[in-house]
PDB file of N, CA and C in Angstrom:
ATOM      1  N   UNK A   1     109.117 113.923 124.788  1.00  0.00           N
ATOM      2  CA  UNK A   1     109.889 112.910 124.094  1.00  0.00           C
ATOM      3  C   UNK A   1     110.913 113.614 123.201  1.00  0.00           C
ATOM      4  N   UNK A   2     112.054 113.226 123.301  1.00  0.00           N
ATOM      5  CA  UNK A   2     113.105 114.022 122.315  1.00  0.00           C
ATOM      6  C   UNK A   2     113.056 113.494 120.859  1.00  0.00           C
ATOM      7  N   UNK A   3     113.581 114.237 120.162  1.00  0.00           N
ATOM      8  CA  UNK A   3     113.496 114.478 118.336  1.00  0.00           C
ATOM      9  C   UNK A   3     113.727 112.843 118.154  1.00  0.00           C
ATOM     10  N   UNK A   4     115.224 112.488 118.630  1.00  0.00           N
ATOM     11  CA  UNK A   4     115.565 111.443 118.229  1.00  0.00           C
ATOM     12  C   UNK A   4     114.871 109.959 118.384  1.00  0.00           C
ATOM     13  N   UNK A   5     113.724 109.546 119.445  1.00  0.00           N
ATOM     14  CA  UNK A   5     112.947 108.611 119.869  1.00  0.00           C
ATOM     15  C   UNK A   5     111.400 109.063 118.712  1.00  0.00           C
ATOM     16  N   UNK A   6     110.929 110.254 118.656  1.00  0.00           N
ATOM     17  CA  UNK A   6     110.187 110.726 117.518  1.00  0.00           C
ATOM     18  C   UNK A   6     110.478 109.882 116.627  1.00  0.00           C
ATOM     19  N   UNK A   7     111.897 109.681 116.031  1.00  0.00           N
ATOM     20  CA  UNK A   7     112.132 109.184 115.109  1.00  0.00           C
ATOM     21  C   UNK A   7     111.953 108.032 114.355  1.00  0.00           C
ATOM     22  N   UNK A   8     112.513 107.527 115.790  1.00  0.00           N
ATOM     23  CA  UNK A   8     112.666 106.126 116.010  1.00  0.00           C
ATOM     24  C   UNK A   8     111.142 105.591 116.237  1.00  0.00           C
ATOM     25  N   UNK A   9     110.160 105.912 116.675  1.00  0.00           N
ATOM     26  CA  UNK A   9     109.486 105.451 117.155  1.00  0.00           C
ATOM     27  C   UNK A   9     107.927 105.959 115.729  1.00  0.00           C
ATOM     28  N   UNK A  10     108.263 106.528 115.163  1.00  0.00           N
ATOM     29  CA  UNK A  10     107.522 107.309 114.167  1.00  0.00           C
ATOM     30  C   UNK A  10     107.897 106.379 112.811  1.00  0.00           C
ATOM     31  N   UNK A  11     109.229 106.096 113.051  1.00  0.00           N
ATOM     32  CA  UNK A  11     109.504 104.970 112.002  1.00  0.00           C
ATOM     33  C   UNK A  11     109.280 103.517 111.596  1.00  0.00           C
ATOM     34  N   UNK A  12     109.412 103.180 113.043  1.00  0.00           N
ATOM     35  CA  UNK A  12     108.673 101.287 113.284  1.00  0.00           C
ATOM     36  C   UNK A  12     107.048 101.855 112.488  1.00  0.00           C
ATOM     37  N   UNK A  13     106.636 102.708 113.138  1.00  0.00           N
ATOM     38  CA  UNK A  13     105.151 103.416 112.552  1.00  0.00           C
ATOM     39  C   UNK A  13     104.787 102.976 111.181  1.00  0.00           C
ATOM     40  N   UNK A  14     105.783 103.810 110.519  1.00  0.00           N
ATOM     41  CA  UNK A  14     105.734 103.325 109.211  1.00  0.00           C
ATOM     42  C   UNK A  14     106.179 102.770 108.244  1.00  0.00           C
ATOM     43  N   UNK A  15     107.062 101.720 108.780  1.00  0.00           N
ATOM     44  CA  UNK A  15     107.954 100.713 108.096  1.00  0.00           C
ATOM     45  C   UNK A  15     106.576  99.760 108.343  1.00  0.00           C
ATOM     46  N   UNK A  16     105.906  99.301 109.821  1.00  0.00           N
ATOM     47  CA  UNK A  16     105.299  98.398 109.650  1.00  0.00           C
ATOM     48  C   UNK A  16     103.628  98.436 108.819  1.00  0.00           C
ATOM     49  N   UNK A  17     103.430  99.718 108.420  1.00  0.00           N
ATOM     50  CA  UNK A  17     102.435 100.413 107.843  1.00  0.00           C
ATOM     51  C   UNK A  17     102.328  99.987 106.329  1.00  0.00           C
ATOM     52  N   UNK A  18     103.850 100.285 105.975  1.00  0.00           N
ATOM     53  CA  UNK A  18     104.206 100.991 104.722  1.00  0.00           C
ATOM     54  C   UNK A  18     105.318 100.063 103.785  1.00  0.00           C
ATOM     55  N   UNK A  19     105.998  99.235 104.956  1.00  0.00           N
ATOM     56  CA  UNK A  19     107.039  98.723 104.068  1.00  0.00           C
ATOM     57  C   UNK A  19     108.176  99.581 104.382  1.00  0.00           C
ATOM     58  N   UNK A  20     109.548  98.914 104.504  1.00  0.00           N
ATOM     59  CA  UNK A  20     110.457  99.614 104.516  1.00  0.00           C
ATOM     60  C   UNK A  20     111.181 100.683 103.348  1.00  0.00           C
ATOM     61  N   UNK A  21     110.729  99.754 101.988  1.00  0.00           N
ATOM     62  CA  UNK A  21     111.184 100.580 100.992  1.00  0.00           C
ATOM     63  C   UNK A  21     110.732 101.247 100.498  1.00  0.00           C
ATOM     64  N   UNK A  22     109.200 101.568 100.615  1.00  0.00           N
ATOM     65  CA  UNK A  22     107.962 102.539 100.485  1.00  0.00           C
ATOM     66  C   UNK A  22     108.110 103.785 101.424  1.00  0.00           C
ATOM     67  N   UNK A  23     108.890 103.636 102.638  1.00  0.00           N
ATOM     68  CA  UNK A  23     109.087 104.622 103.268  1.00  0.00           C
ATOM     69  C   UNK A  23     110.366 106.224 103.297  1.00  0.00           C
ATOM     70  N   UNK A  24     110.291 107.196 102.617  1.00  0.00           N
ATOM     71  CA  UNK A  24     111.005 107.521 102.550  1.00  0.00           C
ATOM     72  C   UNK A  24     111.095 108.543 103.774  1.00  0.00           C
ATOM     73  N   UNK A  25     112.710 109.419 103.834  1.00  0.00           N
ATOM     74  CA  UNK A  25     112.933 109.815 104.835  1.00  0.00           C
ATOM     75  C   UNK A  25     112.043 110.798 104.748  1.00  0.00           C
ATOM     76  N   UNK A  26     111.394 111.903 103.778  1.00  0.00           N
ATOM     77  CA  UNK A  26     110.429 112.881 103.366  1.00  0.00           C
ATOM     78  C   UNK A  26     108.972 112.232 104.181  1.00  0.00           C
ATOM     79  N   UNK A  27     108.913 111.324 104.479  1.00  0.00           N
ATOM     80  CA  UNK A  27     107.564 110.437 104.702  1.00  0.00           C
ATOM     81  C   UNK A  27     107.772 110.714 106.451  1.00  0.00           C
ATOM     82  N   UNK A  28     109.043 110.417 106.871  1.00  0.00           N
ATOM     83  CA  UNK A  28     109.387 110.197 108.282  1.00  0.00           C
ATOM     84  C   UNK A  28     109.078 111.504 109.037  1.00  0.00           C
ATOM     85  N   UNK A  29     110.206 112.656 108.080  1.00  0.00           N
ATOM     86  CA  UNK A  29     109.943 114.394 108.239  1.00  0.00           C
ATOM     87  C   UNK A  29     108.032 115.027 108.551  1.00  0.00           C
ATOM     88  N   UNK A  30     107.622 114.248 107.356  1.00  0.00           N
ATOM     89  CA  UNK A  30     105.879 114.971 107.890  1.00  0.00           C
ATOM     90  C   UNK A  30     105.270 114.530 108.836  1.00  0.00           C
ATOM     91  N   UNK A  31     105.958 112.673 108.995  1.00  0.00           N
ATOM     92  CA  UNK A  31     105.104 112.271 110.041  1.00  0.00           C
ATOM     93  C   UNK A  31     105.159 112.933 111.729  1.00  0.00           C
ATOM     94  N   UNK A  32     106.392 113.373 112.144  1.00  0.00           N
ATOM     95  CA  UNK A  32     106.477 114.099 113.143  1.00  0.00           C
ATOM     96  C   UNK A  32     107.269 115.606 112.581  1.00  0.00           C
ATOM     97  N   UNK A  33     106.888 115.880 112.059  1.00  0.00           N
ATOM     98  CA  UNK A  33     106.728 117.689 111.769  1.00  0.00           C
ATOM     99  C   UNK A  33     108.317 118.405 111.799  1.00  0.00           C
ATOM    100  N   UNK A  34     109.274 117.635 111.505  1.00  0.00           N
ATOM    101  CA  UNK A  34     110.460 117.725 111.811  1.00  0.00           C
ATOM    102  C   UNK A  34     110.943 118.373 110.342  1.00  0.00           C
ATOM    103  N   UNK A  35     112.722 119.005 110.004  1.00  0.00           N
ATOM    104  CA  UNK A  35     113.042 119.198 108.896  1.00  0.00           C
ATOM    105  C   UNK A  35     114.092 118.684 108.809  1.00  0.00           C
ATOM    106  N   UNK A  36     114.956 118.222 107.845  1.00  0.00           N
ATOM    107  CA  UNK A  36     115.911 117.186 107.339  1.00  0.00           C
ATOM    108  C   UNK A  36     117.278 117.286 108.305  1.00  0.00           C
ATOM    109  N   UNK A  37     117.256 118.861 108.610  1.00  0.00           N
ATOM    110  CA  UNK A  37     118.535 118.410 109.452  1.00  0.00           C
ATOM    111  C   UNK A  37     118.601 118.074 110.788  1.00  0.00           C
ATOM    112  N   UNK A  38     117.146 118.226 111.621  1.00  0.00           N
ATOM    113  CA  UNK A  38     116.744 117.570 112.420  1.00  0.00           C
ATOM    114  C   UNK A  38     116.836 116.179 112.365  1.00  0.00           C
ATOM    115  N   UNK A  39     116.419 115.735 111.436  1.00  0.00           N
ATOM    116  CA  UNK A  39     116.793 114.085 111.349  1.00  0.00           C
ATOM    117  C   UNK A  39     118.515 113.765 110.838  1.00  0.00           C
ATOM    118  N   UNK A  40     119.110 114.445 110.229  1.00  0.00           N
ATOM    119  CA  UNK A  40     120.635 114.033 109.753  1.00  0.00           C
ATOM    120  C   UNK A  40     121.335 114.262 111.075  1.00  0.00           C
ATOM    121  N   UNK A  41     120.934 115.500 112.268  1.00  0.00           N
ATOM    122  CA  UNK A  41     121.614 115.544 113.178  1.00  0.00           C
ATOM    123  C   UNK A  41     121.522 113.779 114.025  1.00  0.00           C
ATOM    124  N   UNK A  42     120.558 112.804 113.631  1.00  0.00           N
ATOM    125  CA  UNK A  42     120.461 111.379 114.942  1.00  0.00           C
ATOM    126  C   UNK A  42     120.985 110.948 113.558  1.00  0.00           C
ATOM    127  N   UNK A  43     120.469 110.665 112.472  1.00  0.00           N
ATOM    128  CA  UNK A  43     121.189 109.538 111.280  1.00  0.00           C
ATOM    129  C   UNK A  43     121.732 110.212 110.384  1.00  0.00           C
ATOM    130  N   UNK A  44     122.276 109.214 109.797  1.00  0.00           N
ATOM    131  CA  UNK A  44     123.250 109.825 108.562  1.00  0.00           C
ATOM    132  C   UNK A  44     122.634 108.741 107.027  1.00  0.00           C
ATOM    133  N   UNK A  45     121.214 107.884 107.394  1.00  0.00           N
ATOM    134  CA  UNK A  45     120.927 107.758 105.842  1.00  0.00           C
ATOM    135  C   UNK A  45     119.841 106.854 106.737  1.00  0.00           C
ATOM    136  N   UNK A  46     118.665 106.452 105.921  1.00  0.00           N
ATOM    137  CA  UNK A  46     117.777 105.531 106.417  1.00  0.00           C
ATOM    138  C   UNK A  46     117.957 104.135 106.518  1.00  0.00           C
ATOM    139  N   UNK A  47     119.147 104.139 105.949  1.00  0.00           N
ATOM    140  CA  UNK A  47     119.824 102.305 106.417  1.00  0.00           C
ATOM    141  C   UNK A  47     120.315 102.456 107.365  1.00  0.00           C
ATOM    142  N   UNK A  48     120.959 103.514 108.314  1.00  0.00           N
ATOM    143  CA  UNK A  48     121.401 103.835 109.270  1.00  0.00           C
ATOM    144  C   UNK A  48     120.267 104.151 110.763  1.00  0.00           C
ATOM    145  N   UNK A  49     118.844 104.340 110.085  1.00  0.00           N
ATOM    146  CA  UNK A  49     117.804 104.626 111.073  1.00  0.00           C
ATOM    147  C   UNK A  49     117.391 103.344 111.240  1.00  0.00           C
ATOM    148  N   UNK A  50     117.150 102.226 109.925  1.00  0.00           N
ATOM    149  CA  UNK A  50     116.943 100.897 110.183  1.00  0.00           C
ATOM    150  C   UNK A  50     117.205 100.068 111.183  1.00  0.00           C
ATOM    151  N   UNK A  51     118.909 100.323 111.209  1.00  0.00           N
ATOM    152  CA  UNK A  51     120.214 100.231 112.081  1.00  0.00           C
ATOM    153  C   UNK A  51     119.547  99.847 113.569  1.00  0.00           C
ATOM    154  N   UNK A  52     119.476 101.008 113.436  1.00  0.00           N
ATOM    155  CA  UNK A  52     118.929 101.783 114.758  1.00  0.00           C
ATOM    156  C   UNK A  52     117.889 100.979 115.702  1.00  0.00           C
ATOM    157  N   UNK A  53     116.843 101.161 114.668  1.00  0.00           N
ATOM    158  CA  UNK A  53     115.664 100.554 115.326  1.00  0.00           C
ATOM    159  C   UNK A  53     115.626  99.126 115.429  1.00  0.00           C
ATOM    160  N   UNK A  54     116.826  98.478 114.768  1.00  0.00           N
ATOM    161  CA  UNK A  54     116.521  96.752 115.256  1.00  0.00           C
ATOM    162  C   UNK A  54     117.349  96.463 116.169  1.00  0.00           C
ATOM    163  N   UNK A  55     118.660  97.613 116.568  1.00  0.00           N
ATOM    164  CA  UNK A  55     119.360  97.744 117.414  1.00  0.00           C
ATOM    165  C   UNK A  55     118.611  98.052 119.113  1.00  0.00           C
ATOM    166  N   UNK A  56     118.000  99.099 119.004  1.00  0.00           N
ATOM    167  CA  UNK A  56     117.014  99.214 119.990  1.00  0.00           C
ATOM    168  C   UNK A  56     115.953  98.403 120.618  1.00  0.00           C
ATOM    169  N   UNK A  57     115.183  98.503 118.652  1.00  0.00           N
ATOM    170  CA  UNK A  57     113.743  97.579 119.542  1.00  0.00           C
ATOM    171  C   UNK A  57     113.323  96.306 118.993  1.00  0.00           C
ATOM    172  N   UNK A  58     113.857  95.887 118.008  1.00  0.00           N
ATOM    173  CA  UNK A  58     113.842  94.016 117.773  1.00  0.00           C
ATOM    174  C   UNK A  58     114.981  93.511 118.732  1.00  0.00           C
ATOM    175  N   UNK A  59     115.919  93.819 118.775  1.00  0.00           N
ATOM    176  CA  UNK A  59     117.149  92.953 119.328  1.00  0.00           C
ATOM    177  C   UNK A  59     116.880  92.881 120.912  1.00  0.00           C
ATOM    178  N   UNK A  60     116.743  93.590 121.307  1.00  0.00           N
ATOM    179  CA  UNK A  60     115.702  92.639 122.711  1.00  0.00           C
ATOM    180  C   UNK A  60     115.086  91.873 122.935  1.00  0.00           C
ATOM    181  N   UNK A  61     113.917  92.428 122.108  1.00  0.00           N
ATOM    182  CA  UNK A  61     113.098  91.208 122.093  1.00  0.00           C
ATOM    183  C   UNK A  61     113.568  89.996 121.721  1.00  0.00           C
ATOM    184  N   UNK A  62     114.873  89.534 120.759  1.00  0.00           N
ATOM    185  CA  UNK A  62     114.946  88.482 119.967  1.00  0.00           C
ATOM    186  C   UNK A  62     116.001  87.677 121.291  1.00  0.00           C
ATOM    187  N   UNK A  63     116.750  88.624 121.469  1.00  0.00           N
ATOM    188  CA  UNK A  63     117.191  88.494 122.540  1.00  0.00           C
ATOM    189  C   UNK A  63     116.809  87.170 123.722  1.00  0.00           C
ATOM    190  N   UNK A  64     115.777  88.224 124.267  1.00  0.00           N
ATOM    191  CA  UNK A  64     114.764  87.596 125.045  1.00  0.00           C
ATOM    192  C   UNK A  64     114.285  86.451 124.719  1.00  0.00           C
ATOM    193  N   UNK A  65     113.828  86.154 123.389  1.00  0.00           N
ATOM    194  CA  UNK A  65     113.378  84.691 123.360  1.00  0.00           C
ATOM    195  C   UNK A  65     114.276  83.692 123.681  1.00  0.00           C
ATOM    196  N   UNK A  66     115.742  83.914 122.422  1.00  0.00           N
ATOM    197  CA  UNK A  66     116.703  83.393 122.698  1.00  0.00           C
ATOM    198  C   UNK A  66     117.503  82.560 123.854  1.00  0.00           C
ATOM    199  N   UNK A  67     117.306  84.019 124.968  1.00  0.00           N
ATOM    200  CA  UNK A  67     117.532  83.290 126.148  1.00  0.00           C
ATOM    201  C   UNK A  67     116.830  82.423 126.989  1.00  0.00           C
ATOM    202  N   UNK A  68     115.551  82.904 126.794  1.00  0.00           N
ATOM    203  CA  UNK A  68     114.334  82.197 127.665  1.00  0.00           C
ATOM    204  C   UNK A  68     114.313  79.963 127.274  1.00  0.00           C
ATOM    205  N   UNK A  69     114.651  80.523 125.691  1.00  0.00           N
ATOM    206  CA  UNK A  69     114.645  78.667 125.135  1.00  0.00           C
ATOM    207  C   UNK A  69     115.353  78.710 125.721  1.00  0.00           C
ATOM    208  N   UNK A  70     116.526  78.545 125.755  1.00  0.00           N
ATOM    209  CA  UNK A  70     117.964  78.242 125.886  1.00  0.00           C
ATOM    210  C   UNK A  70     117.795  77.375 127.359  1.00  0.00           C
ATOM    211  N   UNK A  71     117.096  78.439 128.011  1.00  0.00           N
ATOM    212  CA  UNK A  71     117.106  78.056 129.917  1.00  0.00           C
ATOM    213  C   UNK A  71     116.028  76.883 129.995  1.00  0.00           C
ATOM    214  N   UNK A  72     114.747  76.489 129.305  1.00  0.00           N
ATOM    215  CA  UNK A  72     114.065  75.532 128.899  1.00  0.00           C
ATOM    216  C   UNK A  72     115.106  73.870 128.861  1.00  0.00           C
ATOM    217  N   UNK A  73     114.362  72.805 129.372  1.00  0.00           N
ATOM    218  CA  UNK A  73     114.796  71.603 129.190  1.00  0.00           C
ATOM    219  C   UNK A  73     114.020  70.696 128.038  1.00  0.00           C
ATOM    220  N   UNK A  74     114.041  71.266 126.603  1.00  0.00           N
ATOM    221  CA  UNK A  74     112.896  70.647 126.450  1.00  0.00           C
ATOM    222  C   UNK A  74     113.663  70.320 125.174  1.00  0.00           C
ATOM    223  N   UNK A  75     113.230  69.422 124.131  1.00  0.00           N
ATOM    224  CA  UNK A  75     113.647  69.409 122.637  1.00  0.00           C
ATOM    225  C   UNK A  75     114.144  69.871 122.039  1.00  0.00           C
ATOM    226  N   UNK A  76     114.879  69.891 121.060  1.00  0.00           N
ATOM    227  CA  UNK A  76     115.338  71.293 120.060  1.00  0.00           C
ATOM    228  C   UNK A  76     114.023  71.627 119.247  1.00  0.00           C
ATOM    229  N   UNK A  77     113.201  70.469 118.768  1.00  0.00           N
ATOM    230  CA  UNK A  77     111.894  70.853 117.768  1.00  0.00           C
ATOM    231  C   UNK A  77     111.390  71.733 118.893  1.00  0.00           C
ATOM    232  N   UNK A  78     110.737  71.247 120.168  1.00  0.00           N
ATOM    233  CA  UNK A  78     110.038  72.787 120.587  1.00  0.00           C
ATOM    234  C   UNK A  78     110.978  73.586 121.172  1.00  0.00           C
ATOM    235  N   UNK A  79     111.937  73.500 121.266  1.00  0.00           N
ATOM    236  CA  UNK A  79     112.454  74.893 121.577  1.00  0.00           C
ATOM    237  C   UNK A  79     112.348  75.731 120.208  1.00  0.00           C
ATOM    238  N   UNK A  80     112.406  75.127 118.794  1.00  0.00           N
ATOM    239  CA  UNK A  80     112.430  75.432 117.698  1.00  0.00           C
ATOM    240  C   UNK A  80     110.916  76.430 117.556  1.00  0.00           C
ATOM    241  N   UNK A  81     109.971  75.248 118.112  1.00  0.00           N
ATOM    242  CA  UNK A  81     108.446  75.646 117.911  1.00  0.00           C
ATOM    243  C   UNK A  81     108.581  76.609 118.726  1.00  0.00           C
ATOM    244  N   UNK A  82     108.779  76.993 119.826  1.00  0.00           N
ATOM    245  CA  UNK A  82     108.584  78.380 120.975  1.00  0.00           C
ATOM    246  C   UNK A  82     109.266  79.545 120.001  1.00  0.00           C
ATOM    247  N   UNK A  83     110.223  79.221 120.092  1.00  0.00           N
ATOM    248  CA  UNK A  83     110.988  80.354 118.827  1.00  0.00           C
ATOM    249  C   UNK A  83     109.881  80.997 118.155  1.00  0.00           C
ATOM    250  N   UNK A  84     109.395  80.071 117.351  1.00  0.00           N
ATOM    251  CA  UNK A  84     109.026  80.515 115.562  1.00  0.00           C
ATOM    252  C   UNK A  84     107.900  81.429 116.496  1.00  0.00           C
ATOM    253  N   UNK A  85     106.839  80.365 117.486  1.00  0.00           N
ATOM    254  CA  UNK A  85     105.460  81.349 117.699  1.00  0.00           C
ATOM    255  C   UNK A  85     106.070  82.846 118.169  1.00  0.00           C
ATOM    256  N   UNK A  86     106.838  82.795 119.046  1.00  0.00           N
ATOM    257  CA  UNK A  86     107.224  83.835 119.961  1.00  0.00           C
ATOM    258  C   UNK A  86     107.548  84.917 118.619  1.00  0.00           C
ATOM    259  N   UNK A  87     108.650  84.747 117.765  1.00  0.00           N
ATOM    260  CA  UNK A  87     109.285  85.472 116.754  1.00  0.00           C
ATOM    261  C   UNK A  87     107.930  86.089 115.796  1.00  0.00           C
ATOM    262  N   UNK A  88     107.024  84.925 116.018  1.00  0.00           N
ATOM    263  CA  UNK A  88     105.682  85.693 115.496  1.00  0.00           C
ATOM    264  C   UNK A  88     104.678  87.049 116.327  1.00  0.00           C
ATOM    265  N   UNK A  89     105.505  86.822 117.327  1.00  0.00           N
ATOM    266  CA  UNK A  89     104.863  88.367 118.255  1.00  0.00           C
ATOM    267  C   UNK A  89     105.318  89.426 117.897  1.00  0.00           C
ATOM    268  N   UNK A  90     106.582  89.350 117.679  1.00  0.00           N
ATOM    269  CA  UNK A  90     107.017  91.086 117.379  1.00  0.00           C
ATOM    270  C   UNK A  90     106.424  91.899 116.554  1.00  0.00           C
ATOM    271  N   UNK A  91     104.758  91.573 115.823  1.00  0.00           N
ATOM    272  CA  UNK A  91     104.750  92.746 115.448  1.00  0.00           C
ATOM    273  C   UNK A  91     103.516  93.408 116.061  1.00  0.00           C
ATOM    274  N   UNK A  92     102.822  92.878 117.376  1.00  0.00           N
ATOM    275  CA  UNK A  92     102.152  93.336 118.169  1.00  0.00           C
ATOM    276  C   UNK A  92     102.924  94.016 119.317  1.00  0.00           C
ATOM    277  N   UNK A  93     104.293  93.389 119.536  1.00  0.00           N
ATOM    278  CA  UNK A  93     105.545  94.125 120.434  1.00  0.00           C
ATOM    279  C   UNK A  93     105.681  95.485 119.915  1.00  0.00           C
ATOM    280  N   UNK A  94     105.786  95.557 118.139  1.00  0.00           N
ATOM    281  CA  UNK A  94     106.394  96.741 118.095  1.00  0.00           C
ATOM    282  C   UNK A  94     105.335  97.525 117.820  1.00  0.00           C
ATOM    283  N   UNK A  95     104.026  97.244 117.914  1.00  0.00           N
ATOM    284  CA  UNK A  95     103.158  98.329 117.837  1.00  0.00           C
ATOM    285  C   UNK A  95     102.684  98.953 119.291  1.00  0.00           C
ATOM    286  N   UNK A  96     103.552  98.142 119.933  1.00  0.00           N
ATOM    287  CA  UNK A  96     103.362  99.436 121.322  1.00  0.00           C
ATOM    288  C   UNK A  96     104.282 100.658 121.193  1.00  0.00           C
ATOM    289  N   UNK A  97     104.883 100.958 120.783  1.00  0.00           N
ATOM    290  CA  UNK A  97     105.691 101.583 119.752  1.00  0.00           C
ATOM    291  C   UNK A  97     105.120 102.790 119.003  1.00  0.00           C
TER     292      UNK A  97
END
């Protein structure tokens, strides 16, 4: 697995662990054994790794629901209701992760 998915994937880790603002980039560095410019070479600040990871791995998924109602013939309340449950999965999604 390359440095940069380490990252990424070491980080959902402990954002959903830890909290996003509890997590610092020093926290990210021990968790996969890396040193700072290893990580500045993929980001340039941890709002920028945030970036990243909802770019990658929420925005699919949200994606995905999105479209799936959409193609549904059904209410706006349950298309509303499919939403909310579904939007309630992502955080068993991102612990495959």
């Amino acid at each position: 697995m390359e440095i940069k998915e380490k990252i990424l994937k070491s980080s959902i880790k402990l954002f959903m662990e830890n909290g996003f603002f509890e997590v610092s980039i020093r926290d990210i560095f021990k968790q996969i054994n890396i040193n700072k410019s290893a990580f500045y070479k993929y980001f340039k600040s941890k709002d920028e790794l945030i970036y990243k990871v909802i770019e990658e791995f929420c925005s699919p998924y949200f994606d995905e629901i999105i479209g799936t109602t959409n193609l549904c013939n059904e209410s706006a309340k349950k298309k509303l209701k499919t939403i909310f449950i579904k939007y309630c999965g992502i955080i068993p999604y991102l612990k495959r992760f």
